[in-house]
Protein backbone atom coordinates (compact mmCIF):
# COMPACT_ATOMS: atom_id res chain seq x y z
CA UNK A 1 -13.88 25.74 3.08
CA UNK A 2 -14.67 23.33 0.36
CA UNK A 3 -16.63 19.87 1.08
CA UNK A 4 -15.78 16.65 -0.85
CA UNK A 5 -17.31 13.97 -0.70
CA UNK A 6 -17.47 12.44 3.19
CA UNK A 7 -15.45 11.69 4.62
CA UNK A 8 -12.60 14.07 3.37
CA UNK A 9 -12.94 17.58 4.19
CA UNK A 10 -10.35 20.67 2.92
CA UNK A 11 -9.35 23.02 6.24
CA UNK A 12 -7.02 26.14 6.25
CA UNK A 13 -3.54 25.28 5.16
CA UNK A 14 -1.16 24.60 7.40
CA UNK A 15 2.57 23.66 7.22
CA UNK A 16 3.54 19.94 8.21
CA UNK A 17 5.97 21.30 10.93
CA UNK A 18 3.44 23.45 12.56
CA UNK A 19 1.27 20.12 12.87
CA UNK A 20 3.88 17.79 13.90
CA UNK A 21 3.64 19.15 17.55
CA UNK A 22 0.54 17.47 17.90
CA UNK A 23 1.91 14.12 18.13
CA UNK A 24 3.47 14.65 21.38
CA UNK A 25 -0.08 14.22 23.06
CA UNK A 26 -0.30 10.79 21.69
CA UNK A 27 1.29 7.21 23.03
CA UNK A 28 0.63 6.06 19.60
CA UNK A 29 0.78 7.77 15.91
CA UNK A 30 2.19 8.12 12.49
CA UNK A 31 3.69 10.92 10.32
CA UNK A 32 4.42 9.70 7.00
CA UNK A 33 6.75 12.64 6.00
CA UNK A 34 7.44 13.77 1.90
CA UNK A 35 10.61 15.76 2.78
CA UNK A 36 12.88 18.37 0.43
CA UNK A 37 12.53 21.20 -2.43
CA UNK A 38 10.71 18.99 -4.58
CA UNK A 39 7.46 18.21 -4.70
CA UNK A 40 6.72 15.47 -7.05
CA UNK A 41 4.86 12.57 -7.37
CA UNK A 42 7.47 10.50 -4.87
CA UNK A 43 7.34 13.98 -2.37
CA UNK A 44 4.62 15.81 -2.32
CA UNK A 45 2.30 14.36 -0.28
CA UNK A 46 2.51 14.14 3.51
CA UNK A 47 0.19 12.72 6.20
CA UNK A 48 -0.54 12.75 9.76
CA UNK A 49 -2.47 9.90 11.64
CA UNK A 50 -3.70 9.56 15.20
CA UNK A 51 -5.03 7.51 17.36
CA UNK A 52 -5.44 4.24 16.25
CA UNK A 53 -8.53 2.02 16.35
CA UNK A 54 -6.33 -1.38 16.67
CA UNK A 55 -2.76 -1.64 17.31
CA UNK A 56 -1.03 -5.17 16.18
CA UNK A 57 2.82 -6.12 17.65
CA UNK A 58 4.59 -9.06 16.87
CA UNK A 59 8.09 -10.04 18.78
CA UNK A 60 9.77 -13.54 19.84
CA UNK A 61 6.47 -15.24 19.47
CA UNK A 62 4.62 -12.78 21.34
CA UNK A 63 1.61 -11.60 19.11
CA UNK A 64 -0.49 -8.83 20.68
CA UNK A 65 -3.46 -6.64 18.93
CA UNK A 66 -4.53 -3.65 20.92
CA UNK A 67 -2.20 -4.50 23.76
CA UNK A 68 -3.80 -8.46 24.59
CA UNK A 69 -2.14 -11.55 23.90
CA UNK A 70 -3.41 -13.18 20.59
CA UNK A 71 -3.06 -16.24 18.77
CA UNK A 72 -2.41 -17.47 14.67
CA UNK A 73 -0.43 -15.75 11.85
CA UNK A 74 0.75 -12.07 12.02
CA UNK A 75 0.11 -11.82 8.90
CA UNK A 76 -3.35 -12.99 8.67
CA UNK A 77 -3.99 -10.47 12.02
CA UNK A 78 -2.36 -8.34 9.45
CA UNK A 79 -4.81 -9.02 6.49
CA UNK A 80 -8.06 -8.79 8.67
CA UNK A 81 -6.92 -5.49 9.97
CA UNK A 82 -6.90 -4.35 6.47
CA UNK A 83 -10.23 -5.98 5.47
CA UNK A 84 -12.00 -4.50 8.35
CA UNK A 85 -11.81 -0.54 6.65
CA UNK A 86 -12.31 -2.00 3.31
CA UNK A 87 -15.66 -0.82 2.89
CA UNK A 88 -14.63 2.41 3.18
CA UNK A 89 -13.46 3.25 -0.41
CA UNK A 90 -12.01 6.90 -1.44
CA UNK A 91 -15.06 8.65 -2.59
CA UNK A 92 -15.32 9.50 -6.47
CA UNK A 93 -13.17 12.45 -6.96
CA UNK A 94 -11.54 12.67 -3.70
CA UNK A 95 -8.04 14.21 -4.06
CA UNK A 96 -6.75 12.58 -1.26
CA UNK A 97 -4.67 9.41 -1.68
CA UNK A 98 -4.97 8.19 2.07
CA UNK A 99 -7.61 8.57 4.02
CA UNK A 100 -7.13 6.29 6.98
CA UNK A 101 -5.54 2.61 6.95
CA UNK A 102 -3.02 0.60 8.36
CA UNK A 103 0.46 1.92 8.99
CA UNK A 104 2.98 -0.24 9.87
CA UNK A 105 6.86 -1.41 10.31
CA UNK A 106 8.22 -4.62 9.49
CA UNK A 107 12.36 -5.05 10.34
CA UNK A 108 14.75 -7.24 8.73
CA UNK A 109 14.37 -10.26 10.80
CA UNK A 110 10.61 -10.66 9.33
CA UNK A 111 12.06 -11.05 6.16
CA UNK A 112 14.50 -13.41 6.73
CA UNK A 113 11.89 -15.55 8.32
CA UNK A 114 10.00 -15.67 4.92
CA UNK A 115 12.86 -17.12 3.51
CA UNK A 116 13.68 -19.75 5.78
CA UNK A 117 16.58 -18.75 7.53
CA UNK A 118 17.78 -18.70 10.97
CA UNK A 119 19.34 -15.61 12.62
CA UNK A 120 22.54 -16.62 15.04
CA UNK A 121 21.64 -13.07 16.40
CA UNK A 122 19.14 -11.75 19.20
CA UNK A 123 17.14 -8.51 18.60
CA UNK A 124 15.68 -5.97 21.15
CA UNK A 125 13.59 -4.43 18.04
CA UNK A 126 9.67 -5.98 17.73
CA UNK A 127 9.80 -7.82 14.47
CA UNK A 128 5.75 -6.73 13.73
CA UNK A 129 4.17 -3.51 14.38
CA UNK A 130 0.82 -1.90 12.55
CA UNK A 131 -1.69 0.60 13.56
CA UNK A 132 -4.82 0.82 11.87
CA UNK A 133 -5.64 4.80 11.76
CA UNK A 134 -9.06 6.26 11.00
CA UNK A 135 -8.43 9.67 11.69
CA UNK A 136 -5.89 11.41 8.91
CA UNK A 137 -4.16 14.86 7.99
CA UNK A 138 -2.90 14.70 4.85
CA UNK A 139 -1.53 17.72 3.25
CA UNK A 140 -0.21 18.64 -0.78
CA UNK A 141 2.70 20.05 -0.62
CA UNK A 142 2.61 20.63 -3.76
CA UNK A 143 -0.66 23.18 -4.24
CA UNK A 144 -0.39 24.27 -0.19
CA UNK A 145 -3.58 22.47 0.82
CA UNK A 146 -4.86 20.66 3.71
CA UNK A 147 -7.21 17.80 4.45
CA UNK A 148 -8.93 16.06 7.14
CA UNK A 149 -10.67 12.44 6.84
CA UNK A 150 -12.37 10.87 9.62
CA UNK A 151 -14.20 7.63 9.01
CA UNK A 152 -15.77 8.18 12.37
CA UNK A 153 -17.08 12.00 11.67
CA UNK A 154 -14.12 13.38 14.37
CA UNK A 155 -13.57 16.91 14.12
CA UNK A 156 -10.22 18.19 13.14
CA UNK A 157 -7.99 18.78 15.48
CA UNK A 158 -6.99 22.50 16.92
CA UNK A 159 -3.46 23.34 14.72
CA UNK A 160 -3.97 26.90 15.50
CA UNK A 161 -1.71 27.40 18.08
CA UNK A 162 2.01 27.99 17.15
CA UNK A 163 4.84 25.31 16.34
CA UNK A 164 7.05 24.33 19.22
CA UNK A 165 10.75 25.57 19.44
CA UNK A 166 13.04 22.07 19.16
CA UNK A 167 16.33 22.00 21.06
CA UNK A 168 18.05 19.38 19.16
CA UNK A 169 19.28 16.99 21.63
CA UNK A 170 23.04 15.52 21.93
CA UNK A 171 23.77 12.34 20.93
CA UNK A 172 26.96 10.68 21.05
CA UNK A 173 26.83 7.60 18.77
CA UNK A 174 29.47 4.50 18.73
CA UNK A 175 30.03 2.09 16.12
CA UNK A 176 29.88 -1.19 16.78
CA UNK A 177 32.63 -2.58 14.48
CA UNK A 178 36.44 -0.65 13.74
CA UNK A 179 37.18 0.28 10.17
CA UNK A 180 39.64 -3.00 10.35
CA UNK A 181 37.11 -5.14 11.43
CA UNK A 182 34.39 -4.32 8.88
CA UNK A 183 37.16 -4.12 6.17
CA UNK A 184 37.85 -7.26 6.68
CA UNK A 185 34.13 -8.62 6.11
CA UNK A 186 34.11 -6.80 2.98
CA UNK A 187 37.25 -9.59 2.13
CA UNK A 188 35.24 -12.30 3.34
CA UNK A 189 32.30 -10.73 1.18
CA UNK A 190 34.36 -11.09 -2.00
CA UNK A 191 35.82 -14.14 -1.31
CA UNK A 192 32.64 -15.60 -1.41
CA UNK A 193 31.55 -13.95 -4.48
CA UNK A 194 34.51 -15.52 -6.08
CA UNK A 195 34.05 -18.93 -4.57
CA UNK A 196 30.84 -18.65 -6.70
CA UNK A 197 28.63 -18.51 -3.73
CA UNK A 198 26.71 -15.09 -4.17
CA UNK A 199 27.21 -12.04 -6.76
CA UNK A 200 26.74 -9.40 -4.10
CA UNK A 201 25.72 -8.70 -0.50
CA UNK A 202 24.90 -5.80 1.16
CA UNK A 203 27.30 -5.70 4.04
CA UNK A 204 26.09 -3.15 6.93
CA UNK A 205 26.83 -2.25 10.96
CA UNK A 206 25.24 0.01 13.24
CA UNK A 207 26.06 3.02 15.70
CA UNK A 208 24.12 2.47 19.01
CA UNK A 209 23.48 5.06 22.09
CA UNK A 210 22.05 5.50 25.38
CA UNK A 211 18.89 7.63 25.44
CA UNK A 212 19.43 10.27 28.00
CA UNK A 213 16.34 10.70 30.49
CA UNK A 214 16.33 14.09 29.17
CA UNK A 215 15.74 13.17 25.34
CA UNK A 216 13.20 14.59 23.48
CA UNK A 217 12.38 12.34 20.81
CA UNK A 218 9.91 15.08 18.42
CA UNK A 219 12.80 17.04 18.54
CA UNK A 220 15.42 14.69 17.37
CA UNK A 221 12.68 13.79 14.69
CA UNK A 222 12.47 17.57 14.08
CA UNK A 223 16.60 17.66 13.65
CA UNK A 224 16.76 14.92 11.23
CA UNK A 225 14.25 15.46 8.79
CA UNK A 226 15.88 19.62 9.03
CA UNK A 227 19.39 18.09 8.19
CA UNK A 228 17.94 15.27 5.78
CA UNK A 229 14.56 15.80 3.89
CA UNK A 230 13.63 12.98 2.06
CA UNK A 231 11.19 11.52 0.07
CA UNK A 232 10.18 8.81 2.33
CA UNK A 233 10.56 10.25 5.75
CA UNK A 234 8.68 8.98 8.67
CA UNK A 235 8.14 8.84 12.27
CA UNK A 236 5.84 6.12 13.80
CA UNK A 237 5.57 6.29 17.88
CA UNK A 238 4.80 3.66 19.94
CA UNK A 239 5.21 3.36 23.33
CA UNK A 240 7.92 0.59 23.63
CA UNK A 241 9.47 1.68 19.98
CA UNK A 242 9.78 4.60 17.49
CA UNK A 243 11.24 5.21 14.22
CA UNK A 244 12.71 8.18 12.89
CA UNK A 245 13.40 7.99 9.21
CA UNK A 246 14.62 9.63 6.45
CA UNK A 247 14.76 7.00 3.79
CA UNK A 248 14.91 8.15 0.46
CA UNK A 249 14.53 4.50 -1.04
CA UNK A 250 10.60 3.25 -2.14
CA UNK A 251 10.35 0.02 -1.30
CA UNK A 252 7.34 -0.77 -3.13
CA UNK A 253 3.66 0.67 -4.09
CA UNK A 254 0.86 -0.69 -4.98
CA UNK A 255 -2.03 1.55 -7.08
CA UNK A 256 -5.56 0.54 -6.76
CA UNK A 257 -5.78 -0.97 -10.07
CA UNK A 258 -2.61 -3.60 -9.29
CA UNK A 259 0.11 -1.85 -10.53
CA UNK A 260 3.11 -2.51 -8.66
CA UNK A 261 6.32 -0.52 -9.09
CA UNK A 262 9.69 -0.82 -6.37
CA UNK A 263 12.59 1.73 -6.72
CA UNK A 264 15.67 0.47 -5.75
CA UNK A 265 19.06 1.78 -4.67
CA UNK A 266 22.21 0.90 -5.17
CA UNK A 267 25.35 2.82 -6.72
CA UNK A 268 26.61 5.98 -4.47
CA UNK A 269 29.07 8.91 -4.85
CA UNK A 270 29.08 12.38 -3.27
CA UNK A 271 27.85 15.80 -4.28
CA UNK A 272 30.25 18.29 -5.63
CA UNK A 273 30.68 21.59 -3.42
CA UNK A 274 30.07 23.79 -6.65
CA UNK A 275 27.31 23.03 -9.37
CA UNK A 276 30.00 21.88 -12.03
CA UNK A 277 31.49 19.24 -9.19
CA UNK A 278 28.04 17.62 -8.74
CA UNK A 279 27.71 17.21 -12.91
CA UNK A 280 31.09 15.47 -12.65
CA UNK A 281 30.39 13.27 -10.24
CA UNK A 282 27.13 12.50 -12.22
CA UNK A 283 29.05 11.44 -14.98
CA UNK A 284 31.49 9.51 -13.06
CA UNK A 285 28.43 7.58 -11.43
CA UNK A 286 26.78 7.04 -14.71
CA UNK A 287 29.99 5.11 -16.23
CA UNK A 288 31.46 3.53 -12.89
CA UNK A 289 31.61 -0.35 -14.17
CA UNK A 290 31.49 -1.80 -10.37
CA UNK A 291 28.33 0.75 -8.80
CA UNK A 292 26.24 0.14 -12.42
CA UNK A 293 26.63 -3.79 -12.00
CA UNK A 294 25.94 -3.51 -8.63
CA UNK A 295 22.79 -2.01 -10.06
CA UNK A 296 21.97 -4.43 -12.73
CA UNK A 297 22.26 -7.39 -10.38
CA UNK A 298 19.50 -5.84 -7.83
CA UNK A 299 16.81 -4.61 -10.24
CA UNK A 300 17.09 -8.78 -11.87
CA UNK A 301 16.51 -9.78 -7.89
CA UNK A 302 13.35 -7.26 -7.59
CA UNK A 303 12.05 -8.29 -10.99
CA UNK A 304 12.14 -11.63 -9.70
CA UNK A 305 10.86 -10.53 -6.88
CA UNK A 306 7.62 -8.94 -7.63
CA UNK A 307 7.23 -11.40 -10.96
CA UNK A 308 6.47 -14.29 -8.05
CA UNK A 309 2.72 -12.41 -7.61
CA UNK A 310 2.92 -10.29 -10.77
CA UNK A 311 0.47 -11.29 -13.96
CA UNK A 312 2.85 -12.53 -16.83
CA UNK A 313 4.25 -10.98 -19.05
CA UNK A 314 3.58 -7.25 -17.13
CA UNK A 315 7.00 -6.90 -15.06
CA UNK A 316 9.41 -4.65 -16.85
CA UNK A 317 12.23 -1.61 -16.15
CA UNK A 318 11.27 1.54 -17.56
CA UNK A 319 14.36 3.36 -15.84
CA UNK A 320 17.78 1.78 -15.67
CA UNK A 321 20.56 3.26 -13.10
CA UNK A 322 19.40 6.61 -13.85
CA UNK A 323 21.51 9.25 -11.70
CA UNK A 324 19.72 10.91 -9.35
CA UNK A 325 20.33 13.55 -6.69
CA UNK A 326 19.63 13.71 -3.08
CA UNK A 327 20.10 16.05 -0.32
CA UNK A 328 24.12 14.71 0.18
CA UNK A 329 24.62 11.99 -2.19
CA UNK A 330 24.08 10.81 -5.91
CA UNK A 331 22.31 7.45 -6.24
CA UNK A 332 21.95 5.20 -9.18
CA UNK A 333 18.03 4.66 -9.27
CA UNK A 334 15.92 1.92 -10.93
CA UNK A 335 12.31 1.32 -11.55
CA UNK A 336 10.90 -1.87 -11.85
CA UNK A 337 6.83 -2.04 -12.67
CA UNK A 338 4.26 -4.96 -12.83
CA UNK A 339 0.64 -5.65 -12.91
CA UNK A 340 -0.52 -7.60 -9.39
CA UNK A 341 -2.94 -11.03 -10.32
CA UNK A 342 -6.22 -9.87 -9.53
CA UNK A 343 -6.54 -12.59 -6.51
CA UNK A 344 -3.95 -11.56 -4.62
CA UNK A 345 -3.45 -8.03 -2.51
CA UNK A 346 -1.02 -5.96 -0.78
CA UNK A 347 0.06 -8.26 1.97
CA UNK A 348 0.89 -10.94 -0.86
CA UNK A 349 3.06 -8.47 -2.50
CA UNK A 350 5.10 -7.32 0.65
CA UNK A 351 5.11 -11.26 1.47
CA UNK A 352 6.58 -12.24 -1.81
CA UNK A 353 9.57 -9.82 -1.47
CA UNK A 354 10.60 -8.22 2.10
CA UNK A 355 13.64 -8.32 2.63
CA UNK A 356 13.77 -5.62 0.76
CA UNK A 357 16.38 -7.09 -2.27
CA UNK A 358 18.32 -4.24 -2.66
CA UNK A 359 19.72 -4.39 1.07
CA UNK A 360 20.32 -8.26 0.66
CA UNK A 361 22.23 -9.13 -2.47
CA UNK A 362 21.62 -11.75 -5.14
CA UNK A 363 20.72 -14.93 -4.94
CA UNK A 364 19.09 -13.52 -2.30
CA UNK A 365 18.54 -15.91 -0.02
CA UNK A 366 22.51 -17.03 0.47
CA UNK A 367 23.74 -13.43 0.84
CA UNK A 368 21.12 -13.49 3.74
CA UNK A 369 23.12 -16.42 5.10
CA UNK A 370 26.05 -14.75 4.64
CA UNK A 371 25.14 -11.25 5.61
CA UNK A 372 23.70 -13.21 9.19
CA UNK A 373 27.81 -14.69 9.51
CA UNK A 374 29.42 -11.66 8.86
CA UNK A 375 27.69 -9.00 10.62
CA UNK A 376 27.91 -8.70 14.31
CA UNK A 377 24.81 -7.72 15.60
CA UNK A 378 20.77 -8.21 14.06
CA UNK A 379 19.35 -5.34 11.62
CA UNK A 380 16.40 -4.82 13.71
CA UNK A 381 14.45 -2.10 12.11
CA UNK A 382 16.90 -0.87 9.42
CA UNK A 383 16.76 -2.34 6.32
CA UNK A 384 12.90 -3.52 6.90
CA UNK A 385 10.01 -1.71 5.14
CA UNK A 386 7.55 1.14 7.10
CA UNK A 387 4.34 0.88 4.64
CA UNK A 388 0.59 2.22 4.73
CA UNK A 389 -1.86 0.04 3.53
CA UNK A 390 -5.01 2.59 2.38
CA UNK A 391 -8.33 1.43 3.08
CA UNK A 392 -9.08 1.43 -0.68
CA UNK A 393 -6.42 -1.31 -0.73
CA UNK A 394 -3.80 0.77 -2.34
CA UNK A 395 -0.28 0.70 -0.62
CA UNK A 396 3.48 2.73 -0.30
CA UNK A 397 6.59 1.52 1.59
CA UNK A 398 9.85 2.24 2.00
CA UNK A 399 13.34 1.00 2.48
CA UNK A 400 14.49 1.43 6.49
CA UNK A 401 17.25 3.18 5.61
CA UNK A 402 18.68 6.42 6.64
CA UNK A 403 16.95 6.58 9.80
CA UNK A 404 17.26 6.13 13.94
CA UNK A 405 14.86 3.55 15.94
CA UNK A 406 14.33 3.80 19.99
CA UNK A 407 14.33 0.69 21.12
CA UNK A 408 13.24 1.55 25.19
CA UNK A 409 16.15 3.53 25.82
CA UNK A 410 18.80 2.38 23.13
CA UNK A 411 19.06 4.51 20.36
CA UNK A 412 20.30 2.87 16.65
CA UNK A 413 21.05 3.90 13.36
CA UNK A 414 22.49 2.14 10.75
CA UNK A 415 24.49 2.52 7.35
CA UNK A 416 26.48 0.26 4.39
CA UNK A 417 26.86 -0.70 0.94
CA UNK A 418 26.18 -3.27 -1.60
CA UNK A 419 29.72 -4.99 -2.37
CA UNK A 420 30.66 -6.84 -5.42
CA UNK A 421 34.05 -8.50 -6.55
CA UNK A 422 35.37 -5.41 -7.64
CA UNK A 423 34.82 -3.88 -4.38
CA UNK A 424 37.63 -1.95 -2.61
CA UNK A 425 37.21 -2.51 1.09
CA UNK A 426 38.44 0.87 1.92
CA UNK A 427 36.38 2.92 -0.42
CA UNK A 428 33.29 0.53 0.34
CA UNK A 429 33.83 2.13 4.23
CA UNK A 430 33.86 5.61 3.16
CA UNK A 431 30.87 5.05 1.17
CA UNK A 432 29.29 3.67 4.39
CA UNK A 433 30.00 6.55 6.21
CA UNK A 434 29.00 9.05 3.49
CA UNK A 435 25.50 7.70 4.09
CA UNK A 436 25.67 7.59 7.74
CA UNK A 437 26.99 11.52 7.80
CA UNK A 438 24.36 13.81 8.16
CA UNK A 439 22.47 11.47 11.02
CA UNK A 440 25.56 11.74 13.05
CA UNK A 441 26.56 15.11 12.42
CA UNK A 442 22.52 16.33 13.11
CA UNK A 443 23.36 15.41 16.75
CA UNK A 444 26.80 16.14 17.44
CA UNK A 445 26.96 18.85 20.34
């Protein structure tokens, strides 16, 4: 057993999945989950965090830290959780890039109340929720290795005994809209677009279910990131809400030294069945007019985005709708980087830019409007960010995509596309339920 610096200490490696059971003893916790064969930069490392020292929920103007009604900002509540572990900073050579912070969910409807406008719908989902964890598994994927940090000197928890067997529970999932009815909000979509209102919007729906008394919520966790490892998986449990997500979208991250870099989305197609299917699709992606302007159009929103609290002169693209490949789909990927100003921190950055842009459209702010008339029900969780905030004041977030949320005992998931004037309304709705696939199909009986 090797010793690094306190408070990070290396144990006997263990998988992820063996470790996972351990959350079923807690009302509150966190597994931030680097899913698939890879194991890269973007999906190598996983962590584990229980039991949080302060707990911070925010929903129709109830604001509540560690279960009491508070007053002020959410934000600021936000902001002094994170200043209260910043003395805590990762010890020199510490190979860990969490040790303990603030994880955290923010949905949709947060976002749209940065920008100033009104929602006609209702949601169930709590708009605010962070946990501030001192007490953190982290494991490398990559080299097989396992770490424990405890800012409080805890002892590591017992992960000797075996895994739990999962029984993937049944789910039977509706949608909320037909194929007519959503086809024809694409139309409405593109007539605005060609009124000269917007250039694009990213027109979704949702599937919703009864939870069954019965329902075993590690195991449906268990069953999704099985059938869907990705990148930027997750499962936060609370007691009146969970998420289970397999997003394979960065939102944005924030280094210790300010630099900030988001990954956006947008531009899908299938995999082939054979290896020589998947490298024509690829090419097809790469040269498809509509799903590369649909690109364009949201890397210029996120590089005005992040160039609201970036130094100037440091935003720039260093990848352009590059292909790449996921678990059932081909994506057109960006990357867009910048340098933070030195006053500001992470909660300016995810101020300055949640809703995440490439699940609105561009201008932003009116395809909001729009999205809010045409879609029948609110986003709740999906399409907001789940972030950690490190204590060393580095952050990572992701897009709410691909995922389920338990909202008491409704279950949702949601799915759609980014739609331009050269949308086809049909194709758009396959798209949409390409994405939404392998969530439904993971709990079919």
């Amino acid at each position: 057993m090797r010793i690094f610096p306190l408070p990070t200490i290396e144990i006997p490696w263990i998988s992820p999945d063996s470790a996972l059971s351990t959350m079923s003893t807690h009302r509150w916790a966190a597994y931030l989950d680097s899913g698939g064969a890879e194991t890269n930069g973007r999906a190598r490392w996983s962590f584990l965090c229980l039991s949080p020292t302060e707990t911070l929920e925010y929903h129709a103007g109830d604001l509540r830290r560690n279960g009491a009604s508070a007053h002020g900002n959410v934000w600021d509540h936000l902001r002094n959780m994170t200043s209260t572990g910043s003395a805590s900073r990762l010890a020199e050579g510490n190979p860990v890039p969490f040790t303990g912070g603030i994880v955290g969910m923010i949905a949709y409807e947060a976002g749209l109340n940065l920008e100033n406008v009104s929602s006609r719908h209702s949601s169930l989902t709590p708009t605010f929720i962070a946990a501030s964890f001192n007490d953190v598994l982290a494991f490398d994927r990559h080299e097989k290795r396992c770490w424990w940090s405890s800012q409080a000197g805890h002892p590591a928890p017992d992960l000797s005994r075996a895994p739990l067997s999962y029984k993937t529970p049944s789910i039977r999932f509706r949608p909320e809209q037909s194929r007519e009815t959503w086809t024809d909000a694409v139309r409405k979509v593109i007539a605005f677009i060609k009124a000269g209102d917007i250039f694009q919007a990213n027109l979704t729906m949702r599937w919703f279910a009864e939870r069954a008394d019965d329902f075993d919520e590690l195991a449906a966790y268990q069953a999704l990131r099985d059938t869907s490892p990705a990148p930027f998986g997750a499962y936060l449990k609370t007691p009146a809400f969970s998420l289970l997500s397999a997003s394979v979208e960065r939102f944005l991250s924030l280094s210790t030294k300010g630099l900030i870099e988001t990954r956006p989305i947008k531009g899908t197609i299938s995999l082939g069945v054979t290896a020589a299917e998947t490298t024509h699709n690829m090419r097809l992606l790469a040269s498809d007019e509509k799903e590369l302007a649909e690109n364009l159009m949201i890397t210029d929103l996120m590089r005005n985005d992040i160039g609201r609290v970036s130094r100037i002169g440091s935003v720039c693209v260093p990848q352009l709708s590059q292909v790449e490949q996921f678990p059932h789909v081909l994506h057109l990927v960006s990357a867009i980087q910048g340098q933070l100003r030195p006053e500001l921190d992470a909660v300016d950055l995810l101020k300055a830019t949640l809703p995440p842009g490439s699940v609105t459209g561009a201008p932003k702010k009116r395809a909001m409007e729009i999205i809010d008339l045409l879609e029948t029900s609110s986003r709740g969780a999906y399409c907001g960010s789940l972030f950690r905030i490190g204590h060393d004041g580095g952050m990572d977030s992701s897009v709410i995509i691909r995922s389920m949320s338990r909202i008491g005992n409704l279950l949702a998931i949601g799915s759609g596309g980014g739609i331009t004037v050269l949308s086809d309304p049909l194709r758009e709705y396959e798209e949409m339920l390409l994405k939404v696939a392998p969530i439904l199909k993971a709990f079919e009986e």
